[in-house]
Protein backbone atom coordinates (compact mmCIF):
# COMPACT_ATOMS: atom_id res chain seq x y z
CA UNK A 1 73.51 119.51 100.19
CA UNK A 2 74.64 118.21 96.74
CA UNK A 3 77.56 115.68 96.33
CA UNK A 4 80.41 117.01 94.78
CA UNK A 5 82.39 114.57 92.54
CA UNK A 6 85.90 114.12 92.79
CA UNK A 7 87.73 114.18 89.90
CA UNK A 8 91.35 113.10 90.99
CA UNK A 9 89.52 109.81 91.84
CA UNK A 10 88.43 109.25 88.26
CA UNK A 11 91.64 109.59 86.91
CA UNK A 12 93.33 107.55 88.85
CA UNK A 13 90.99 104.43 89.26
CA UNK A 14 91.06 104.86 85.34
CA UNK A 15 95.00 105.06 85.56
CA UNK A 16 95.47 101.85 88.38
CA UNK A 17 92.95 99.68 86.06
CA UNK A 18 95.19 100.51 83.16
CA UNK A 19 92.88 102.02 80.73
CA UNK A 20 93.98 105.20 78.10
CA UNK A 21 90.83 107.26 77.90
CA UNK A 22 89.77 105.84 74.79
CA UNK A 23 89.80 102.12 76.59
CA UNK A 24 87.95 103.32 79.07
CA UNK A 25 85.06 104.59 77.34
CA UNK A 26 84.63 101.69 75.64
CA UNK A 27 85.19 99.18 78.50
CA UNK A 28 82.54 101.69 80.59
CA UNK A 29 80.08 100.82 77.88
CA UNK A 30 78.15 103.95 77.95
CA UNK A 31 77.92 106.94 75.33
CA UNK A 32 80.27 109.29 76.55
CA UNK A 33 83.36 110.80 74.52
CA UNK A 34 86.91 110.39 75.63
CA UNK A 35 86.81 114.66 75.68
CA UNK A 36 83.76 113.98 78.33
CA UNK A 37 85.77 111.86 80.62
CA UNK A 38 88.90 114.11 80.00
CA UNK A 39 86.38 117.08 81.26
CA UNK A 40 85.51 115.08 84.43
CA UNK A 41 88.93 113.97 85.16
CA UNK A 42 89.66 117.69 85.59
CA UNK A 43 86.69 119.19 86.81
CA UNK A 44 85.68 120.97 83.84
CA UNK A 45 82.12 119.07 83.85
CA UNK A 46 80.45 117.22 86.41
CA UNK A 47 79.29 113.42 85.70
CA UNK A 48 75.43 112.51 86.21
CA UNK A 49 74.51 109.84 88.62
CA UNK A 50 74.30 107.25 85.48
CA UNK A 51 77.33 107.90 84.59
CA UNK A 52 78.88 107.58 87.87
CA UNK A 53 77.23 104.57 88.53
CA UNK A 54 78.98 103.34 84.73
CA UNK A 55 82.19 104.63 86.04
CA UNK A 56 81.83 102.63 89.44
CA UNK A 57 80.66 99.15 87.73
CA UNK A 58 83.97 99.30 85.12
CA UNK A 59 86.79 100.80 88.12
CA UNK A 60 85.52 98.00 90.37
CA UNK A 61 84.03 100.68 93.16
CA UNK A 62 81.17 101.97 94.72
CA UNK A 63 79.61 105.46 93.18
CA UNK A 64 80.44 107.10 96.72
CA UNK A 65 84.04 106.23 96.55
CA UNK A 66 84.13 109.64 93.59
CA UNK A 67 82.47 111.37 96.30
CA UNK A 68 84.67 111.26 99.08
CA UNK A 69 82.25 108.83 101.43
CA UNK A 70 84.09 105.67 100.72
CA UNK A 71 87.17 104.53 103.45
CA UNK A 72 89.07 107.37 104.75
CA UNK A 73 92.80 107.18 104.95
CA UNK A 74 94.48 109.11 107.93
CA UNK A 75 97.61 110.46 105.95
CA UNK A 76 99.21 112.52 108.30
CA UNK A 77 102.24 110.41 108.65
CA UNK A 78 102.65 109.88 104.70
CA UNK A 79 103.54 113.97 104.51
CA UNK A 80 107.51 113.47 104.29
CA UNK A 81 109.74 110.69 103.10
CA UNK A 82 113.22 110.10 103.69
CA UNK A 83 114.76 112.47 101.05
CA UNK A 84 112.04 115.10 100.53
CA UNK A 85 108.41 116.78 101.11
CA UNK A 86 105.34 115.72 100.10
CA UNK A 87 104.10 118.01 97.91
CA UNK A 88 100.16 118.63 98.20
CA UNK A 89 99.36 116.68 94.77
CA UNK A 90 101.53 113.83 95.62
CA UNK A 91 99.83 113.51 98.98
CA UNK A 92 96.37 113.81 97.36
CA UNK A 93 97.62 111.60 94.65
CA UNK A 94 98.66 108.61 97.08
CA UNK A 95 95.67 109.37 99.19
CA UNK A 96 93.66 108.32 96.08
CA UNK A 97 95.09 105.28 95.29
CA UNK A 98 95.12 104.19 98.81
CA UNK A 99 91.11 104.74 99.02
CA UNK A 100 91.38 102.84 95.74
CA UNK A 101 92.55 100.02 96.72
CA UNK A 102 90.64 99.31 99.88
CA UNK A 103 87.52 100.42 98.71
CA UNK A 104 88.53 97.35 95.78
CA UNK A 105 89.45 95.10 98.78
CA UNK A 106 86.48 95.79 100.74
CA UNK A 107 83.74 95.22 98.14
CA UNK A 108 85.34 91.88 97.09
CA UNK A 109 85.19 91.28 100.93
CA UNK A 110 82.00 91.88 100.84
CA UNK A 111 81.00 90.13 97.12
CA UNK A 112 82.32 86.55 97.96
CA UNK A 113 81.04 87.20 102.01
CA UNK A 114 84.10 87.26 104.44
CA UNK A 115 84.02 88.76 107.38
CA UNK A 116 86.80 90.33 108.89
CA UNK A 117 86.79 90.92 112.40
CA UNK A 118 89.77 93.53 113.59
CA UNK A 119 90.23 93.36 117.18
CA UNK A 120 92.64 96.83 118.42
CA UNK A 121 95.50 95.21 120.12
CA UNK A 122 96.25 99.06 121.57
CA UNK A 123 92.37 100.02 123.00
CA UNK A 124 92.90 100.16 126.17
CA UNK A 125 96.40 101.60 125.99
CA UNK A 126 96.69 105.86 126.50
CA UNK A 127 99.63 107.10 124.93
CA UNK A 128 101.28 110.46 126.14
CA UNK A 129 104.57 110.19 126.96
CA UNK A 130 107.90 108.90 124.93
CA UNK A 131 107.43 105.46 127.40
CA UNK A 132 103.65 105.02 125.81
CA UNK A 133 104.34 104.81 122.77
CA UNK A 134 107.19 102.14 123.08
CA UNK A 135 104.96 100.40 125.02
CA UNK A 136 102.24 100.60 122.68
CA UNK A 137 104.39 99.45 119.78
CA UNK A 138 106.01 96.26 121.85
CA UNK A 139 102.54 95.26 122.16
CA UNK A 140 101.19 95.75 118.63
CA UNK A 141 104.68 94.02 116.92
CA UNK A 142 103.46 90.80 119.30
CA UNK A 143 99.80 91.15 118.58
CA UNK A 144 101.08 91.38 114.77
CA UNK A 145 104.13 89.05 115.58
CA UNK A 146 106.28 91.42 113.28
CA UNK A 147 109.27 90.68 115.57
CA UNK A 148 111.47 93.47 117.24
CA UNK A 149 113.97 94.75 114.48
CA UNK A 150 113.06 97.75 112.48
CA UNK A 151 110.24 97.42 109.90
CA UNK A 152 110.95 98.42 106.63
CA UNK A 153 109.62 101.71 104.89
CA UNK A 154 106.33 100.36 104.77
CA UNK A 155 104.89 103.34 102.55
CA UNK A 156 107.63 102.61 99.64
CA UNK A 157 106.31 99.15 100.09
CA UNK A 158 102.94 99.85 99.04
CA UNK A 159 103.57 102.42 96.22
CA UNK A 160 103.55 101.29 92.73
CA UNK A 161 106.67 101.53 90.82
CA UNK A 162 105.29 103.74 88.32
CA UNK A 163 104.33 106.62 90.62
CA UNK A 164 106.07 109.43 90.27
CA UNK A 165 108.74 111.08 93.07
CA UNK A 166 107.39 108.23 96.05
């Protein structure tokens, strides 16, 4: 079974790090023209491993994060915010940059050697009724001592001013 690159992923890695296309090709250091990487971002052509590997080294990633084998995000409380729908690009679109940023996290973890141990405050909790789940979030806002008032919108938060309609 072949790998199929993802070319959302390209784009925005390229977008988060800042580069135009023409900045990118040059800070990728590899002969490729900006039309190329235009091509990939849309799925018009399909990188080779070298090139993948290129794209990787400049975004800060690992070549299996433009495959879809890198960290997974569970989205399926991110489909509505407070005034609207989700649309299916936006979703895909924060998806991305959420896999961005911890696959980034999670290689520098790994690069300088830290070890993070997560412990699940909520293992052996089984939530299925309306009194589990306050239960289960007393417990995790002591684990995480966030205090018992509401938490803010945590996903507005973590999106970047400059996306569009979060």
């Amino acid at each position: 079974m072949r790998k199929s690159f993802i070319p959302i992923r390209l784009r925005e890695a390229r977008k988060m790090c800042g580069y135009s296309l023409d900045q990118f090709v040059k800070a990728a250091k590899i002969h490729v023209t900006r039309q190329s990487i235009y091509n990939y971002e849309r799925g018009v052509m399909q990188p080779k491993p070298e090139m993948v590997k290129a794209f990787a080294d400049t975004l800060g990633v690992s070549e299996s994060y433009f495959y879809g084998k890198s960290t997974k995000i569970d989205m399926p409380m991110l489909r509505s915010t407070a005034d609207n729908m989700l649309s299916e690009e936006e979703l895909q679109q924060f998806e991305t940059m959420l896999s961005y940023w911890a696959e980034r996290y999670l290689l520098m973890e790994k690069k300088v050697g830290l070890k993070s141990d997560f412990s699940n405050p909520l293992a052996d909790i089984t939530v299925s009724t309306l009194d589990d789940v306050i239960l289960a979030a007393d417990r995790l806002r002591e684990a995480w001592k966030c205090g018992s008032g509401p938490l803010p919108a945590v996903l507005r938060l973590m999106i970047p001013k400059t996306s569009p309609n979060f």
